[in-house]
N, C-alpha and C. Protein backbone atom coordinates (compact mmCIF):
# COMPACT_ATOMS: atom_id res chain seq x y z
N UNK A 1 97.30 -172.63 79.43
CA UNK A 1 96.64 -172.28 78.18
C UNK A 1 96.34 -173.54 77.37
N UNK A 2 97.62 -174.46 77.15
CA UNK A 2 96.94 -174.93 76.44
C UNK A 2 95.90 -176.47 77.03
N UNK A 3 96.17 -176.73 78.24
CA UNK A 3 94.61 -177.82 78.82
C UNK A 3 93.23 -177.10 79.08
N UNK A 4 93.72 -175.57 79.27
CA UNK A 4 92.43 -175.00 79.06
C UNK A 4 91.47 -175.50 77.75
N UNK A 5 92.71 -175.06 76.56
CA UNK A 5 91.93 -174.87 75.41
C UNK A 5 92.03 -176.21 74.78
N UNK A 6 92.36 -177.46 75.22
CA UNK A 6 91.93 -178.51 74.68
C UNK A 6 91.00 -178.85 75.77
N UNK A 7 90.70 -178.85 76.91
CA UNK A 7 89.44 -178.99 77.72
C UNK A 7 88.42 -178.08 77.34
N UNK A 8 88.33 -176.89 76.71
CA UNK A 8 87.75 -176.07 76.22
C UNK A 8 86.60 -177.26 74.74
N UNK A 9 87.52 -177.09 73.94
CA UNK A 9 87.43 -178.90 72.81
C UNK A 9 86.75 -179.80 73.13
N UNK A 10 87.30 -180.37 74.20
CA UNK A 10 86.27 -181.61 74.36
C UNK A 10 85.18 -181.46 74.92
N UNK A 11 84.74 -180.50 76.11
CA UNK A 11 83.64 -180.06 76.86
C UNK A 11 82.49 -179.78 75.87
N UNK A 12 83.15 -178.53 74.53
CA UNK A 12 82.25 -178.12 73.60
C UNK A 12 81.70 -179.37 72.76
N UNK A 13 82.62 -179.96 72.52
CA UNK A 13 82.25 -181.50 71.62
C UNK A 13 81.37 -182.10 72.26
N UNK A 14 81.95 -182.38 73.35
CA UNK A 14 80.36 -183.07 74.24
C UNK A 14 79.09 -182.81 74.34
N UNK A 15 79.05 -181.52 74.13
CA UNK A 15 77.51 -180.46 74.53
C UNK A 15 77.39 -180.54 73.17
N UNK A 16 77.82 -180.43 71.85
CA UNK A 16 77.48 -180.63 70.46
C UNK A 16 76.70 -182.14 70.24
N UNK A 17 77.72 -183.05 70.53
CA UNK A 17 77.78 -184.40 70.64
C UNK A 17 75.89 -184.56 70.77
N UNK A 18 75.77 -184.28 72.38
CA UNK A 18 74.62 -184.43 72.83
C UNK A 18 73.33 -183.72 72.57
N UNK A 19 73.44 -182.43 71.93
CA UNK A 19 72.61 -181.32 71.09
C UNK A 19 72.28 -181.98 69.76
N UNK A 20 73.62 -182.39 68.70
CA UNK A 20 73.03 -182.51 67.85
C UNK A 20 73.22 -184.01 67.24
N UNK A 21 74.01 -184.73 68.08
CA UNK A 21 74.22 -186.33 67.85
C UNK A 21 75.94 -186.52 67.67
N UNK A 22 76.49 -187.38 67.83
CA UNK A 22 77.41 -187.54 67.03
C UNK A 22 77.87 -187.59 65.84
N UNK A 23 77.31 -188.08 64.60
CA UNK A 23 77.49 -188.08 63.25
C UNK A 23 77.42 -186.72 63.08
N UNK A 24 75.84 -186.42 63.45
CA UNK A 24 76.02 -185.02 62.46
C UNK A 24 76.75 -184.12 63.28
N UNK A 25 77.61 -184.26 64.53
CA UNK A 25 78.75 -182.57 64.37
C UNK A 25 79.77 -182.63 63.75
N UNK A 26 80.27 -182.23 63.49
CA UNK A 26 81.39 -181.76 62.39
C UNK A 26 82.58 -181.12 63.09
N UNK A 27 83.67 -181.77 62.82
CA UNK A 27 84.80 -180.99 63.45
C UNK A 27 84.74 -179.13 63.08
N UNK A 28 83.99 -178.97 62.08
CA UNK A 28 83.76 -177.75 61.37
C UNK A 28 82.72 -176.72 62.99
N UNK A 29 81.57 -177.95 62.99
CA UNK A 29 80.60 -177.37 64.17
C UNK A 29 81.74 -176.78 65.40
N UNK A 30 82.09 -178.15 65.81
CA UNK A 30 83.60 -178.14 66.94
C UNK A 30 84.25 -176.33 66.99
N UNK A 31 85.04 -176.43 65.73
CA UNK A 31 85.66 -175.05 65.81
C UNK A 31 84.96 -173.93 65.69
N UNK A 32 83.74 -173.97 65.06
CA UNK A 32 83.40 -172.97 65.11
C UNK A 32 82.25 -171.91 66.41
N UNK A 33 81.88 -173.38 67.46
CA UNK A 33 81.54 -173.26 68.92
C UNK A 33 82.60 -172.83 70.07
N UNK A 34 83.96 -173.12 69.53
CA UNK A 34 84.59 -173.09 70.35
C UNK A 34 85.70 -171.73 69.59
N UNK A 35 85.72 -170.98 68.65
CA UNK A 35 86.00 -169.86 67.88
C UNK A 35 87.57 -170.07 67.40
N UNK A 36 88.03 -171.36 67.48
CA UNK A 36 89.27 -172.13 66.29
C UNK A 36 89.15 -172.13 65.19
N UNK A 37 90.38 -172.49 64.50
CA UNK A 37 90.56 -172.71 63.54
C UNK A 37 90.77 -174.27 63.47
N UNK A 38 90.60 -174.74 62.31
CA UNK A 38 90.69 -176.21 62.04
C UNK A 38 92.34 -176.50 62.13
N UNK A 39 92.99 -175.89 61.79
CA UNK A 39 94.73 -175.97 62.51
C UNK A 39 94.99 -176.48 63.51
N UNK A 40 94.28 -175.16 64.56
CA UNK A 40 94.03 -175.25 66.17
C UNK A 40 93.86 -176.46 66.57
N UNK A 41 92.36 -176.71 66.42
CA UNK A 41 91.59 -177.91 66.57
C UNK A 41 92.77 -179.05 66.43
N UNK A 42 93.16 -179.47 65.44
CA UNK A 42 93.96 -180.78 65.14
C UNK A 42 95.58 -180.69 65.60
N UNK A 43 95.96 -179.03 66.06
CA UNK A 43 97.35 -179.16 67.26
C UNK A 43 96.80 -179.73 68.55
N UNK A 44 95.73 -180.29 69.02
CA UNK A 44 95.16 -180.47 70.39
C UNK A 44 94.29 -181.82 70.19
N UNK A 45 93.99 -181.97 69.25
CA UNK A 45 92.80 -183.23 69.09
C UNK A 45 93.29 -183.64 67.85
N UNK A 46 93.72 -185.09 67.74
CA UNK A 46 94.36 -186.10 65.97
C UNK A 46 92.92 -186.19 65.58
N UNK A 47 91.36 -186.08 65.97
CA UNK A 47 90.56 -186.89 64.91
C UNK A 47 89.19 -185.94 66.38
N UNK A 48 88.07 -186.45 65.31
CA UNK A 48 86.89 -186.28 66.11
C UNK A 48 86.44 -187.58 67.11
N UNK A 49 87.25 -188.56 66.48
CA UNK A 49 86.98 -189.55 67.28
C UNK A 49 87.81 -190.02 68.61
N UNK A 50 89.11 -189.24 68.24
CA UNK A 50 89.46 -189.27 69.68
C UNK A 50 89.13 -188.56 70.86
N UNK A 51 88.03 -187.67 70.37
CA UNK A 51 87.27 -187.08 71.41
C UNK A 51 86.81 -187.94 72.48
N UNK A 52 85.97 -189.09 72.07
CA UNK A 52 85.54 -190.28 72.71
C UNK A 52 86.34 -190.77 73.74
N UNK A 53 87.97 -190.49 73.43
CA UNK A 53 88.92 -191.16 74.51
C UNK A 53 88.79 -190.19 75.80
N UNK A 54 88.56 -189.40 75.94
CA UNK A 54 88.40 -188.25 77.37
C UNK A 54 87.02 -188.74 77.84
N UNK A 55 86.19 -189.74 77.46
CA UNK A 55 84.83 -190.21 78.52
C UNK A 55 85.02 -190.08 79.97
N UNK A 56 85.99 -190.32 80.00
CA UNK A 56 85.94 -190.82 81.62
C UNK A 56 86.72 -190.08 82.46
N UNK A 57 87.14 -189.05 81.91
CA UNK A 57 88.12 -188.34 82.35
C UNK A 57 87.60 -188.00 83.77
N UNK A 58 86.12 -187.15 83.88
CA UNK A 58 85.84 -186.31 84.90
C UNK A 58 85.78 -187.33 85.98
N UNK A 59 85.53 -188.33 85.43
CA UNK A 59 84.87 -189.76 86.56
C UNK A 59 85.89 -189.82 87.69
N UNK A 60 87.74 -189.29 87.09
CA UNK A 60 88.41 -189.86 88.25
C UNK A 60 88.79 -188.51 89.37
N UNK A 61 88.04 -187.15 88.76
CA UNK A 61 87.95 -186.45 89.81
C UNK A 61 87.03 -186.30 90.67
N UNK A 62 85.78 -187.35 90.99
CA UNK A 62 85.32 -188.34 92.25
C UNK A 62 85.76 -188.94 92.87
N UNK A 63 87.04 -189.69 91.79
CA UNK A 63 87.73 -190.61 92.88
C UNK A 63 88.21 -190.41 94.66
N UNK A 64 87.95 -189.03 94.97
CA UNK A 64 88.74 -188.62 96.11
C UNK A 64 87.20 -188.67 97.54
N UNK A 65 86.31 -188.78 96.47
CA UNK A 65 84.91 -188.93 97.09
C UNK A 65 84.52 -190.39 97.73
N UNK A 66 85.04 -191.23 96.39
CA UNK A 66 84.89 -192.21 97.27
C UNK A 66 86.00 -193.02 98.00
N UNK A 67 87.00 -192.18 97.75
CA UNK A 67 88.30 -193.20 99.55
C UNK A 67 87.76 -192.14 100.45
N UNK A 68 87.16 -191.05 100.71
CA UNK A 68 86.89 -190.48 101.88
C UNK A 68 85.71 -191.53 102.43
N UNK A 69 84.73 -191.75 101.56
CA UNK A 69 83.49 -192.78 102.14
C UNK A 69 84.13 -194.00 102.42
N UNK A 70 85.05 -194.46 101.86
CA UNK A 70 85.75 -196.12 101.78
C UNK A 70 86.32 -195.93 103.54
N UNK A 71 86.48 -194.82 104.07
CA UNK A 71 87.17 -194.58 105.22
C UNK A 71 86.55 -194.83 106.59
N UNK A 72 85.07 -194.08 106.12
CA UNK A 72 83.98 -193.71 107.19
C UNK A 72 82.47 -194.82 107.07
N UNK A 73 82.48 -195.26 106.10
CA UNK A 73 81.39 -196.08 106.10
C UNK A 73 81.53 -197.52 105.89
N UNK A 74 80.66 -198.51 106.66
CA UNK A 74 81.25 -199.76 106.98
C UNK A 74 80.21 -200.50 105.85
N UNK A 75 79.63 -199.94 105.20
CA UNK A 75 78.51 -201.21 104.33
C UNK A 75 78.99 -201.02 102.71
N UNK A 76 80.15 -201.88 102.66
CA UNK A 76 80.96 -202.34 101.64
C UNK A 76 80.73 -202.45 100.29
N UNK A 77 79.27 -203.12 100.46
CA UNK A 77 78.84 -203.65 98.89
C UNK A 77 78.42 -202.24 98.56
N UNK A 78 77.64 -201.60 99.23
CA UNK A 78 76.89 -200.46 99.27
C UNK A 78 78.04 -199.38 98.21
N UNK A 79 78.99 -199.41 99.32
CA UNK A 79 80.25 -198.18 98.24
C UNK A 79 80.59 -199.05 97.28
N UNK A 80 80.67 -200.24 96.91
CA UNK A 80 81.14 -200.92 95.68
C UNK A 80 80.14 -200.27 94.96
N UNK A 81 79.07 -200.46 95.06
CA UNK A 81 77.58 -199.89 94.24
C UNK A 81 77.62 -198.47 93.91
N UNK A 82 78.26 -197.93 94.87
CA UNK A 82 78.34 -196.36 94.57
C UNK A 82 79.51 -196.00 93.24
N UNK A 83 80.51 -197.14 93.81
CA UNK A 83 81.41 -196.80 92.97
C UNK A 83 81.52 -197.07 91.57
N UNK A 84 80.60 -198.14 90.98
CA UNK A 84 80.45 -198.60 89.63
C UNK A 84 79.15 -197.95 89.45
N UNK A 85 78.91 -197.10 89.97
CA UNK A 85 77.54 -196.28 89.55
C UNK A 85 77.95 -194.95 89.27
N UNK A 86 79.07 -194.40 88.90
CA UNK A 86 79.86 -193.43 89.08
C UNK A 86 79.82 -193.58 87.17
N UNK A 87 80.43 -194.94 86.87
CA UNK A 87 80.44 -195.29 85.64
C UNK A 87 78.95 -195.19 84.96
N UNK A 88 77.38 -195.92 85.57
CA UNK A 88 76.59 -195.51 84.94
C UNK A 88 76.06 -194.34 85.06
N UNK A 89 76.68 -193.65 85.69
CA UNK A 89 75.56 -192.39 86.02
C UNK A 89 76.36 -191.45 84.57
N UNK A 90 77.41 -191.89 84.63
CA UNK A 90 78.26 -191.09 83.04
C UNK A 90 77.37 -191.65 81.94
N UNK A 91 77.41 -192.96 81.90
CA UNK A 91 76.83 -193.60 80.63
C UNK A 91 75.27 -192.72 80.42
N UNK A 92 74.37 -192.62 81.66
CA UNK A 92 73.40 -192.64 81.01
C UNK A 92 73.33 -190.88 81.15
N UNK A 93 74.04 -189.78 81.78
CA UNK A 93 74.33 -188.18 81.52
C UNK A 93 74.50 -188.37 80.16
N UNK A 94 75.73 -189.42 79.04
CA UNK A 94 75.87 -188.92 77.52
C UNK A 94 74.88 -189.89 77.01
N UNK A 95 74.20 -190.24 77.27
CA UNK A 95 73.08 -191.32 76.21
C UNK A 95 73.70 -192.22 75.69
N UNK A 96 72.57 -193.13 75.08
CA UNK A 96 73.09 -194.10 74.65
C UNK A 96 73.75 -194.25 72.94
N UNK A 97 73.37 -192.70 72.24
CA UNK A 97 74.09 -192.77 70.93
C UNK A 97 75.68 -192.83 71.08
N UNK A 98 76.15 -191.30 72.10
CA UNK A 98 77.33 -191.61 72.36
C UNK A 98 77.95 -192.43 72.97
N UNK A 99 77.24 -193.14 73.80
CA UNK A 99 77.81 -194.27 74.75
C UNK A 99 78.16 -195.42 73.51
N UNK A 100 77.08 -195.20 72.39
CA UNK A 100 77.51 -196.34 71.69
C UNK A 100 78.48 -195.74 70.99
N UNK A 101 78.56 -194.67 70.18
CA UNK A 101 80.59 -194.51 69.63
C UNK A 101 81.74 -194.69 70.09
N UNK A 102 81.28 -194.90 71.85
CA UNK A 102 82.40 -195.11 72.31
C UNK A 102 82.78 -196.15 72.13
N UNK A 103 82.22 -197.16 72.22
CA UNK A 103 82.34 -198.83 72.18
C UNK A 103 82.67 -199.10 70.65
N UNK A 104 82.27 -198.50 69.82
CA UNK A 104 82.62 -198.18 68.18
C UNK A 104 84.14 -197.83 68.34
N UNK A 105 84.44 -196.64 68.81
CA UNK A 105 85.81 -196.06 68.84
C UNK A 105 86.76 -196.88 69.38
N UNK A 106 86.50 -197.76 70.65
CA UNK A 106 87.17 -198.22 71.18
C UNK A 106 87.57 -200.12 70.18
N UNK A 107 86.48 -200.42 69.48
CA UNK A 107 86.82 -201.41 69.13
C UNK A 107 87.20 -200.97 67.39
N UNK A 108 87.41 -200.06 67.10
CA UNK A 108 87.82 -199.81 65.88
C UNK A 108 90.01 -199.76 65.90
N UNK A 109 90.01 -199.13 67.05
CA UNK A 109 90.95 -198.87 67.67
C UNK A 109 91.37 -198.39 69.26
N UNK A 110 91.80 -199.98 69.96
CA UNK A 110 91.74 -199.43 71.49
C UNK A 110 92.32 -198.09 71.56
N UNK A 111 91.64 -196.90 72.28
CA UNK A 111 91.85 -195.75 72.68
C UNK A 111 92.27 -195.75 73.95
N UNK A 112 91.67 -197.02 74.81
CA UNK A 112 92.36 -197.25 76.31
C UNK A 112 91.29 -196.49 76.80
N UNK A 113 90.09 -195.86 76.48
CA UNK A 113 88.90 -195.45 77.09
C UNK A 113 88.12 -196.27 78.40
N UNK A 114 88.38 -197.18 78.60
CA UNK A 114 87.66 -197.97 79.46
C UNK A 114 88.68 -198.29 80.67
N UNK A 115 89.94 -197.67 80.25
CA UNK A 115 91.16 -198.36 80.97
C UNK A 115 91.63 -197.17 81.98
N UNK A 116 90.90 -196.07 81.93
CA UNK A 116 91.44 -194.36 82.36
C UNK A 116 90.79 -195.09 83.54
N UNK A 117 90.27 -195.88 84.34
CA UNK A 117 89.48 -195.90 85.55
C UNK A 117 90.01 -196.52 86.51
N UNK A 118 91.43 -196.40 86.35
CA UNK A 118 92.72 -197.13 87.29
C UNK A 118 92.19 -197.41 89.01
N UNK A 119 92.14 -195.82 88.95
CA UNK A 119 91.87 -195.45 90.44
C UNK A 119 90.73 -196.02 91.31
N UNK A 120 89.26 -196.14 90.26
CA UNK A 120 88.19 -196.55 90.69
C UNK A 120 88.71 -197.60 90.88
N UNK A 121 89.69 -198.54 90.33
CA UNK A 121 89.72 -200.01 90.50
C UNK A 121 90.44 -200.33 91.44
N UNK A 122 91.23 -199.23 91.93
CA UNK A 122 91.80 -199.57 92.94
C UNK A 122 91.09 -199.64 94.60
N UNK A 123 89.93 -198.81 94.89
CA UNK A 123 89.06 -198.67 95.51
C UNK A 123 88.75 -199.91 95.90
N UNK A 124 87.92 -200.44 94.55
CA UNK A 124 86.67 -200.73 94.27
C UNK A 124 87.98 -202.40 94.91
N UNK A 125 88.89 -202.75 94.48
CA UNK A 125 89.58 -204.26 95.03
C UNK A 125 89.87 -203.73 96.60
N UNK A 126 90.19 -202.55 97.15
CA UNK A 126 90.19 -202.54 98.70
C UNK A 126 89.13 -202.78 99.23
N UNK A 127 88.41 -202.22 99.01
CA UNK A 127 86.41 -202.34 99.25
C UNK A 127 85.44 -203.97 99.00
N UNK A 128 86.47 -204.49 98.40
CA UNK A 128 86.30 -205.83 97.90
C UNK A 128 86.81 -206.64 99.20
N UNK A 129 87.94 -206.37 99.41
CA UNK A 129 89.09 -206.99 100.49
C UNK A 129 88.05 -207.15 102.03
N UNK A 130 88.13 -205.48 101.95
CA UNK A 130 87.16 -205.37 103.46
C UNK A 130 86.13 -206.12 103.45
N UNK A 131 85.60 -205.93 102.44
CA UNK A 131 84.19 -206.80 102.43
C UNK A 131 84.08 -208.13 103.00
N UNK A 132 85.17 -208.92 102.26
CA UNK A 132 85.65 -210.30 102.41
C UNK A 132 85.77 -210.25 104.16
N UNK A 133 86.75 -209.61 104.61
CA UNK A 133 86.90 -209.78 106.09
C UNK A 133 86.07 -209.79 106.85
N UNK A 134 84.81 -208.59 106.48
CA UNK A 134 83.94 -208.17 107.66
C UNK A 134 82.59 -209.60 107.24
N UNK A 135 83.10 -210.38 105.88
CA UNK A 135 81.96 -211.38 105.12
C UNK A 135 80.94 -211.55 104.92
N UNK A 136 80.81 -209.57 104.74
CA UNK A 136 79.79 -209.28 104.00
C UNK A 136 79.71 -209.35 102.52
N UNK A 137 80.69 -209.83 102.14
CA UNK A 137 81.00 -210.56 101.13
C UNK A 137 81.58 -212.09 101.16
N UNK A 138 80.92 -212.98 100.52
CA UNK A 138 81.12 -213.90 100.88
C UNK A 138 82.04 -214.88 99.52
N UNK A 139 82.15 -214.06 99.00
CA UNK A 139 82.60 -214.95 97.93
C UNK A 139 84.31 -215.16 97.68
N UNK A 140 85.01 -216.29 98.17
CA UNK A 140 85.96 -216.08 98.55
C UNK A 140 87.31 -216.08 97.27
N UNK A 141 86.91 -216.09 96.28
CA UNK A 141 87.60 -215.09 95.04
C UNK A 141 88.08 -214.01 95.16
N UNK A 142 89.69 -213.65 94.71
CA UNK A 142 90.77 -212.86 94.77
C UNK A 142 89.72 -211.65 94.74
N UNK A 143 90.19 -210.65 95.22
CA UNK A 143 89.37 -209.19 95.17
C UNK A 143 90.08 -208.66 93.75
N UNK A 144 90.44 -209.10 93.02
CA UNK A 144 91.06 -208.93 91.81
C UNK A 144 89.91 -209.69 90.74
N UNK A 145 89.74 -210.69 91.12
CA UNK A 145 89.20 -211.68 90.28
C UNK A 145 87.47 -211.02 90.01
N UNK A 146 86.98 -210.97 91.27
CA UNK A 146 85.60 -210.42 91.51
C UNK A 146 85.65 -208.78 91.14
N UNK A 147 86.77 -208.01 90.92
CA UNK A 147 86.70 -206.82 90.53
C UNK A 147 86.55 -206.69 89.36
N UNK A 148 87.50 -207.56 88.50
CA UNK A 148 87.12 -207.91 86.97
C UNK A 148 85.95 -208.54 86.69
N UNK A 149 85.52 -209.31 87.18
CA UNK A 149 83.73 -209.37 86.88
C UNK A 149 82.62 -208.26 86.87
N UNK A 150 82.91 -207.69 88.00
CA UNK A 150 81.81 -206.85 87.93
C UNK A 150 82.10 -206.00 87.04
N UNK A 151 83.74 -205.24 86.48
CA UNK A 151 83.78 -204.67 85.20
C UNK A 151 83.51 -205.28 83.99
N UNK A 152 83.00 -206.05 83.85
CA UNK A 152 82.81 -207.12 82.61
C UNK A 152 81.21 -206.56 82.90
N UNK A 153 80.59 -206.97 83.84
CA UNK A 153 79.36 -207.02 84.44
C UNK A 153 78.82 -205.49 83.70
N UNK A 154 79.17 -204.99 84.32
CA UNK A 154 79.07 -203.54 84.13
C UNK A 154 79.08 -202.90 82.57
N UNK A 155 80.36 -203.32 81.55
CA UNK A 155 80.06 -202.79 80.73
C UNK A 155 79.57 -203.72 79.24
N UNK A 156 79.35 -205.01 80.29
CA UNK A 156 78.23 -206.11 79.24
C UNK A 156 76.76 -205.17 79.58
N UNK A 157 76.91 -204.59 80.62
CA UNK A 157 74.81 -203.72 80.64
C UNK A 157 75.07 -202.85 79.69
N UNK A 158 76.16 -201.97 80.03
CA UNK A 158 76.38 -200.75 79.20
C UNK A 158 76.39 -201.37 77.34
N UNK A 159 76.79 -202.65 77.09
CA UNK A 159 76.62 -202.81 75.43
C UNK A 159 75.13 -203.20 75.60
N UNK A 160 74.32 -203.97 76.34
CA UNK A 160 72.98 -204.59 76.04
C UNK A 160 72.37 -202.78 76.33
N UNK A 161 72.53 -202.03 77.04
CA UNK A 161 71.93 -200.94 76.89
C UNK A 161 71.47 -200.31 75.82
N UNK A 162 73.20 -200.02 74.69
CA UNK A 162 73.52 -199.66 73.60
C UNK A 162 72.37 -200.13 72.51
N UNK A 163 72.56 -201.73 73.20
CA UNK A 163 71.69 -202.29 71.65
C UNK A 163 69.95 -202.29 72.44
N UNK A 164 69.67 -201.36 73.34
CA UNK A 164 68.02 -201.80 73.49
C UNK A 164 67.71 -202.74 74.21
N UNK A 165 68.81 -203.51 74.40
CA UNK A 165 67.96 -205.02 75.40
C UNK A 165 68.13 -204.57 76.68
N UNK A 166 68.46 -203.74 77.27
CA UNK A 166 67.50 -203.06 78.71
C UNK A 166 67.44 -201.76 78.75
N UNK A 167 66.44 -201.62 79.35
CA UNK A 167 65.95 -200.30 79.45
C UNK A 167 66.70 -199.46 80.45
N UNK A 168 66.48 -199.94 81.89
CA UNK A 168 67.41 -199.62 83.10
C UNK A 168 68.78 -200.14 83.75
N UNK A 169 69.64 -199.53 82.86
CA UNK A 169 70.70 -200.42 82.70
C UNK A 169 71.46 -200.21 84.87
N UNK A 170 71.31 -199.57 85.08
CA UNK A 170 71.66 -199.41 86.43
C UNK A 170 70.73 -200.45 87.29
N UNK A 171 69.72 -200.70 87.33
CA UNK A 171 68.78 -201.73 87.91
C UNK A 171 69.90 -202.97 87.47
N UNK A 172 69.66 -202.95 86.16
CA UNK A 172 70.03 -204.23 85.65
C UNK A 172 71.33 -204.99 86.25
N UNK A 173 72.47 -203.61 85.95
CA UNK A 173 73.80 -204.02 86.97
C UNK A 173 73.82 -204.02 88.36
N UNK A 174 73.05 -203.42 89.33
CA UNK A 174 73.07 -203.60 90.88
C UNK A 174 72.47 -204.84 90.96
N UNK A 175 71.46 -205.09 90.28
CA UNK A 175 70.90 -206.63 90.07
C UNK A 175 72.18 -207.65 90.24
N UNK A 176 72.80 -207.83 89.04
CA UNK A 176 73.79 -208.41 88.94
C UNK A 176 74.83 -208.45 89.68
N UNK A 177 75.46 -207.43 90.04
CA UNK A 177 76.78 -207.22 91.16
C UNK A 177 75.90 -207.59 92.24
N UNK A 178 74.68 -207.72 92.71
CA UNK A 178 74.44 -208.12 94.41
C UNK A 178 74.57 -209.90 94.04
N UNK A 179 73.92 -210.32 93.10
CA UNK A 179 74.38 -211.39 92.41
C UNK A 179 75.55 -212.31 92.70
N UNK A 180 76.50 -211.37 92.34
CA UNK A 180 77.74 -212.18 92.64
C UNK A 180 78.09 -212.29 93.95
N UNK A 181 78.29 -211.09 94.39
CA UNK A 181 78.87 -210.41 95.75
C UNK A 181 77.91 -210.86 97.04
N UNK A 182 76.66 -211.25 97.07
CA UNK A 182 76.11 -211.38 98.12
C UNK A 182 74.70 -212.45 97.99
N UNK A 183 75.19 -213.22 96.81
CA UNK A 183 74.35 -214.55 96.96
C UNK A 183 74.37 -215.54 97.70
């Protein structure tokens, strides 16, 4: 009952979020889409803005999608690409208003929003490793080291997105990650 009805919360927030913007919903809109009381609402959620901290939530129930491919398919960079595209394909499903509160929320007060993606990272440094061996990656930097770049990589597109300076922010980052990984 009750992850129903705080997944219930954030799902509705999201579809508000994206209907009518962020500013203008109202924790008021919130409860009254989802048929709470403002009580309710704040036993399950401290703020409207910690809504923002569940972004990424759904992202890590893929995760099981890509160690099945990490298993069966040998073109490395390729699932690295899949796998940090997992991240833009979220960014650009909530747009770029909410994509930008998040980066608001998160630097107002780390929420640890960017940090829920444990699992992808764990992948994404095995997939790194292999790469190195089979040298289709050639860059002989810790698979740690090059994993943290391309997350840097990744959500430096996602802020130039935010602010307008690219249009196709997924171009922009496969651009970049082949960049590192296979120059």
């Amino acid at each position: 009952m009750y992850k129903d009805l705080k997944n219930n919360i954030i799902n509705t927030s999201y579809q508000l979020f994206m209907e009518n913007g962020y500013d203008q919903t109202t924790v008021n809109d919130i409860c009254k889409a989802c048929s709470i009381t403002k009580t309710t609402f704040y036993r399950y959620i401290d703020s409207k803005e910690e809504l923002l901290s569940y972004f990424f939530d759904d992202i890590n129930e893929r995760i099981d999608e890509l160690r099945t491919n990490a298993k069966i398919h040998q073109n490395y960079v390729q699932q690295i690409i899949d796998a940090f595209d997992l991240i833009i394909e979220h960014m650009l499903q909530f747009k770029q208003e909410l994509y930008c509160q998040l980066y608001i929320s998160n630097l107002k007060e780390n929420k640890g929003t960017f940090s829920q993606i444990n699992d992808l990272k764990e992948i994404v440094v095995e997939l790194i490793e292999k790469a190195q061996t089979t040298k289709e990656i050639k860059n002989p930097s810790s698979p740690q080291i090059i994993y943290n770049v391309l997350e840097h990589i990744c959500f430096g597109c996602g802020i130039q997105w935010c602010l307008h300076q690219i249009e196709d922010v997924r171009l922009e980052f496969i651009q970049s990650l082949k960049a590192i990984l296979i120059a």
